[in-house]
Protein backbone atom coordinates (compact mmCIF):
# COMPACT_ATOMS: atom_id res chain seq x y z
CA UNK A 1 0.00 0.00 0.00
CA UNK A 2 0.92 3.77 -0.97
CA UNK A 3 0.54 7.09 0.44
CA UNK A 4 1.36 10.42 -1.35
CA UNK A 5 0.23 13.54 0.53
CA UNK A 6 2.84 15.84 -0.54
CA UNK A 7 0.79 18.34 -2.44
CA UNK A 8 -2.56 19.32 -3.01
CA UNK A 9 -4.14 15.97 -3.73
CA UNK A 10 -3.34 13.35 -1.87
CA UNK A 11 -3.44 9.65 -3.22
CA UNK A 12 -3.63 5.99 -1.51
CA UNK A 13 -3.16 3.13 -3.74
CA UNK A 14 -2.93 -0.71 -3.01
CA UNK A 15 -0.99 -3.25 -5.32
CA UNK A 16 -2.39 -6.72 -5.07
CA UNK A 17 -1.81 -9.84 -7.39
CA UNK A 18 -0.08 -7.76 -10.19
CA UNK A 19 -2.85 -4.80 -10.08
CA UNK A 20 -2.53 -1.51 -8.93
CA UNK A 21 -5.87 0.54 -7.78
CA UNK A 22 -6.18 4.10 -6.05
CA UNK A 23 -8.09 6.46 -4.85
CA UNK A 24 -7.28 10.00 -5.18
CA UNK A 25 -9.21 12.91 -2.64
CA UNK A 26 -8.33 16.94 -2.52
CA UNK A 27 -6.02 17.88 0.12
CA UNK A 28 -7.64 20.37 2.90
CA UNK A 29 -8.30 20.65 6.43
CA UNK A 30 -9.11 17.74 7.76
CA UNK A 31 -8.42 15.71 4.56
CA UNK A 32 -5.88 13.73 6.91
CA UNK A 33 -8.18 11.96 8.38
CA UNK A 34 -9.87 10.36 4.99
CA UNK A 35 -6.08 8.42 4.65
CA UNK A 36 -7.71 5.38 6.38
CA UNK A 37 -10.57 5.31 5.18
CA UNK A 38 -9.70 5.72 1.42
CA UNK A 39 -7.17 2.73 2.43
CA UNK A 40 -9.69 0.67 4.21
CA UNK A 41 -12.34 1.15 0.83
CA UNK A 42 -9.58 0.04 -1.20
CA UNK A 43 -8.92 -3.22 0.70
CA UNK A 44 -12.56 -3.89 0.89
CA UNK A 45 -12.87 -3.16 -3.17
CA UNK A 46 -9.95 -6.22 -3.32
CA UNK A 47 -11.53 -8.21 -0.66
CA UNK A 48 -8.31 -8.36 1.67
CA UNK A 49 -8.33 -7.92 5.46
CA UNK A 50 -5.81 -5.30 6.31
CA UNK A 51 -3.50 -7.60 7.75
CA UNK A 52 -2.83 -8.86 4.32
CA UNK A 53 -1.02 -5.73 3.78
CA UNK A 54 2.86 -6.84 3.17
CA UNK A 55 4.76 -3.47 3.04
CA UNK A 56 4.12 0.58 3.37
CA UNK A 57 5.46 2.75 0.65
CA UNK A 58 5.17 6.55 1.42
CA UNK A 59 6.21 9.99 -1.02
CA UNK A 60 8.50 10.96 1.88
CA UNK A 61 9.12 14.96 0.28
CA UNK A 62 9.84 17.47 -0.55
CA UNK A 63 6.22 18.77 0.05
CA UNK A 64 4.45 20.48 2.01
CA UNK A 65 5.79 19.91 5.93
CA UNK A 66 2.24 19.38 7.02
CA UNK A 67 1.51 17.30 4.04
CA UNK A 68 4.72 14.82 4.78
CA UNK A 69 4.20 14.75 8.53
CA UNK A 70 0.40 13.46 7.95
CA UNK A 71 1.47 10.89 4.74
CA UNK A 72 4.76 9.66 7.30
CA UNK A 73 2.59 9.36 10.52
CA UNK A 74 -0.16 7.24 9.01
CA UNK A 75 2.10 5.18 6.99
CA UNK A 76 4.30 4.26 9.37
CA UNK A 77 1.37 4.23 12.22
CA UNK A 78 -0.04 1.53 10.03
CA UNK A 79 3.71 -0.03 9.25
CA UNK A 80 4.39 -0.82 13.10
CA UNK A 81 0.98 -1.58 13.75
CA UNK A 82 1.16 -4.62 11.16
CA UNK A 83 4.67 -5.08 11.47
CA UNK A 84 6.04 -4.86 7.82
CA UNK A 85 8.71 -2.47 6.04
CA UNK A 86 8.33 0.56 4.25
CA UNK A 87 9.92 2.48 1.58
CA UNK A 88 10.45 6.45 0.86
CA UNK A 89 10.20 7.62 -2.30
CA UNK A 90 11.20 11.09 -3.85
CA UNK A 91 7.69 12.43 -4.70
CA UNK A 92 8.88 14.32 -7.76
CA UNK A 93 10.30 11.42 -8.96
CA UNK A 94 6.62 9.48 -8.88
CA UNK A 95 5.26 12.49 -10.70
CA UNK A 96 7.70 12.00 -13.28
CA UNK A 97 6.62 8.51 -13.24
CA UNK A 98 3.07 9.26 -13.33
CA UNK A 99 3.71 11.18 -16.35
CA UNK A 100 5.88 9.52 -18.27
CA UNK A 101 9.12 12.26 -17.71
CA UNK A 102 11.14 9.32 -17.30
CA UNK A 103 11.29 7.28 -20.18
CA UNK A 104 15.22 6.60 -21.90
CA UNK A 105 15.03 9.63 -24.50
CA UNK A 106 18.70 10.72 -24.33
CA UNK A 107 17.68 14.38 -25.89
CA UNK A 108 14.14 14.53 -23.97
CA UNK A 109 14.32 17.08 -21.11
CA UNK A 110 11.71 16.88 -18.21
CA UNK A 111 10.71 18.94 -15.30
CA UNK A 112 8.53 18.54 -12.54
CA UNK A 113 7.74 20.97 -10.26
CA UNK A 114 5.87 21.36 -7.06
CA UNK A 115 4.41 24.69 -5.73
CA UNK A 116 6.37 25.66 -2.37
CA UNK A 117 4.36 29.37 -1.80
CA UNK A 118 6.03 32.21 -1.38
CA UNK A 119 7.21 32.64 -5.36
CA UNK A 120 9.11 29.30 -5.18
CA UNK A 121 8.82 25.38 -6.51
CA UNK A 122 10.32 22.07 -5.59
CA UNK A 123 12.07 21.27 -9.03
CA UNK A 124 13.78 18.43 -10.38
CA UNK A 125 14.98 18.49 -14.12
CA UNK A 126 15.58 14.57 -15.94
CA UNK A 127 17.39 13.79 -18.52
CA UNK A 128 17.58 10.67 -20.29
CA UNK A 129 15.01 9.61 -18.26
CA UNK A 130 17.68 10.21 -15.44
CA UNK A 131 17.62 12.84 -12.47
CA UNK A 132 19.97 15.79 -13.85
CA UNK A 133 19.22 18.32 -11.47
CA UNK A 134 17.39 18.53 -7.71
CA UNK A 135 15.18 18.06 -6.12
CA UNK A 136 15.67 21.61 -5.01
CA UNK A 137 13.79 24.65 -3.30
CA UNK A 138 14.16 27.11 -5.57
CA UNK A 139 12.95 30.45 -7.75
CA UNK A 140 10.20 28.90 -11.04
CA UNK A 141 12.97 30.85 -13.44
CA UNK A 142 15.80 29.02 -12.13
CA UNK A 143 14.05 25.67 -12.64
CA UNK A 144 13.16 26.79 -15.64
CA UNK A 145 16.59 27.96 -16.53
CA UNK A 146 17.33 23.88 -16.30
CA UNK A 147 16.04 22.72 -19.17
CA UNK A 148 15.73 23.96 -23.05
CA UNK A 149 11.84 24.85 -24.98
CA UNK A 150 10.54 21.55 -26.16
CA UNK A 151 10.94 20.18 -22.61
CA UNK A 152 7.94 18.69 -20.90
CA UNK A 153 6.76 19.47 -17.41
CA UNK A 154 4.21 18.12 -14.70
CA UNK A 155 3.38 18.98 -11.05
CA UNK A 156 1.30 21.44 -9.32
CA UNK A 157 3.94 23.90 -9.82
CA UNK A 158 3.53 23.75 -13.77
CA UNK A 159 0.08 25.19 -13.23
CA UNK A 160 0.52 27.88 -10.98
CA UNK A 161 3.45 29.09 -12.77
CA UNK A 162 1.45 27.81 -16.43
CA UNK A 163 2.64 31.51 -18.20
CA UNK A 164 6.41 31.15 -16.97
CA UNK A 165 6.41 27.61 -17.83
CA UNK A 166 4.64 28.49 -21.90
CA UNK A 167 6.88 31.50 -22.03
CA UNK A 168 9.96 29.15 -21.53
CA UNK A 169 8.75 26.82 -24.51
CA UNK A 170 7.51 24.25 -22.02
CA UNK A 171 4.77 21.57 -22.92
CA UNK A 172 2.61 21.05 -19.91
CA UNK A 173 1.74 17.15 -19.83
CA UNK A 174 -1.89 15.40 -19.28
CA UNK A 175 -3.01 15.23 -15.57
CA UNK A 176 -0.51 17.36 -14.56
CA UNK A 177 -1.35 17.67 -10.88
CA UNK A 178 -1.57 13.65 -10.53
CA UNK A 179 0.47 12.44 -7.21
CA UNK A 180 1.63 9.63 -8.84
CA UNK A 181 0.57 7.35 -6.23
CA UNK A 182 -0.30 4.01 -8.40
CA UNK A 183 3.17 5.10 -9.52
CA UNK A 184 4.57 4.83 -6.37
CA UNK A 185 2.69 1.68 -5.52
CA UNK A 186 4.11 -0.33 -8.38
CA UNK A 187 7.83 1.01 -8.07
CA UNK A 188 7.72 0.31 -4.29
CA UNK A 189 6.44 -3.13 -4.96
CA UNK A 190 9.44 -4.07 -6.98
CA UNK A 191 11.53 -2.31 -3.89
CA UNK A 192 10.06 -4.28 -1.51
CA UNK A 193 10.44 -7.80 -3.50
CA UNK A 194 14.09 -7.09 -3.99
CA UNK A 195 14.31 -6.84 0.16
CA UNK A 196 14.81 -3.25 0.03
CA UNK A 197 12.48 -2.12 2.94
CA UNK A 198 13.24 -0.18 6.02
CA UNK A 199 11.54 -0.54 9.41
CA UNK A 200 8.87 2.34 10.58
CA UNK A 201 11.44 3.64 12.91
CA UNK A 202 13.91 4.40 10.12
CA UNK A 203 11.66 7.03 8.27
CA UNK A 204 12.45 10.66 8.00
CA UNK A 205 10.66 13.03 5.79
CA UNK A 206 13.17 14.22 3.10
CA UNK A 207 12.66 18.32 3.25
CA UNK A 208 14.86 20.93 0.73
CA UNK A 209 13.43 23.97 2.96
CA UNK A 210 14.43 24.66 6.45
CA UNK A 211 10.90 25.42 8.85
CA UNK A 212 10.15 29.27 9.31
CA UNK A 213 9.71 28.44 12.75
CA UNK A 214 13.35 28.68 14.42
CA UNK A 215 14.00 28.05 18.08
CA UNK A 216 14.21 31.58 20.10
CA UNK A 217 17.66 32.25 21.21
CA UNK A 218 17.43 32.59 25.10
CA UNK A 219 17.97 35.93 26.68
CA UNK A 220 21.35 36.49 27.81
CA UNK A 221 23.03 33.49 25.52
CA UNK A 222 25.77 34.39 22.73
CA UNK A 223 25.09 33.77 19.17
CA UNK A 224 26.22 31.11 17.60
CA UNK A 225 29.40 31.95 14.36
């Protein structure tokens, strides 16, 4: 079973005897607590007890930090619980998957690009259906500046920033703002297969953007530098 709650919709998928289903649902408030339940409705569509569940896969960032906190806790809430290992995956890299940015074109150039507010994406640029560049916080026109026109481009990201992305000769691909979970689901399968799990305890969400929260210096203590 996957989880992908990294941007603004979040996915759950379940791979079982070859086939991959999933259920996608709009992020909000208080869409964390529909994880479960789209989970439970898609063991019940396969007729499996939850029990039956042999590994966790999770898109472990960058994202949003609520978004990976929530997709982390409940994946490796459920890992523990049942006892099985998990995998992390890059979530860019499942959107690429999802869209088909990854496929061995030596002079194909793909980008995908999640919003991060505040005038910046998460960006990773492929080539050769090969990471190139990222995954990084940065500026759309830097990401941007990654890749050549012709070059396709998927994420959340590619639609906010839709004029910067045209104006740089990019071609926006179908379903754009897919999480790539059933993506996920089948790559982690093959992860898990070849014995490449970790246990629940290992997981850490895999931010490129330190918290705007920082830790008040107390009164009276030196500076660090």
């Amino acid at each position: 079973m996957a989880f992908d709650t990294c941007g603004p919709l979040l996915g759950v998928a379940l791979w079982c005897d070859g086939e991959v289903t999933e259920r996608v649902h709009e992020s909000g408030r208080g869409s964390d607590t529909r994880l479960l339940p789209l989970a439970q409705e898609l063991l019940e569509a396969a007729m499996q007890p939850v029990v039956a569940v042999q590994g966790l896969a999770v898109a472990a960032g960058p994202g949003a930090f609520t978004g990976l906190r929530v997709g982390l806790a409940t994946a490796a809430g459920l890992a523990q619980s049942l006892d099985v290992p998990m995998v992390l995956a890059d979530s860019l890299h499942m959107r690429a998957l999802a869209a088909g940015l990854d496929h061995d074109e030596p002079e194909q150039e793909r980008l995908v690009m999640l919003d991060a507010r505040k005038g910046r994406v998460y960006a990773s640029a492929f080539r050769g259906g090969r990471l190139a560049i990222g995954p990084a916080d940065v500026a759309p026109s830097v990401a941007l500046g990654w890749v050549r026109p012709g070059f396709r481009v998927s994420g959340q990201g590619a639609v906010v920033y839709g004029e910067e992305v045209a104006a740089a000769g990019g071609v926006l691909c179908a379903k754009p703002e897919d999480p790539g979970v059933g993506s996920l689901c089948r790559w982690a399968a093959a992860e898990l297969a070849a014995g490449r799990g970790v246990r629940a305890t290992e997981v850490r969400p895999r931010y490129v953007r330190e918290p705007d929260a920082v830790k008040p210096v107390p009164a009276g203590a030196k500076p660090r530098g």
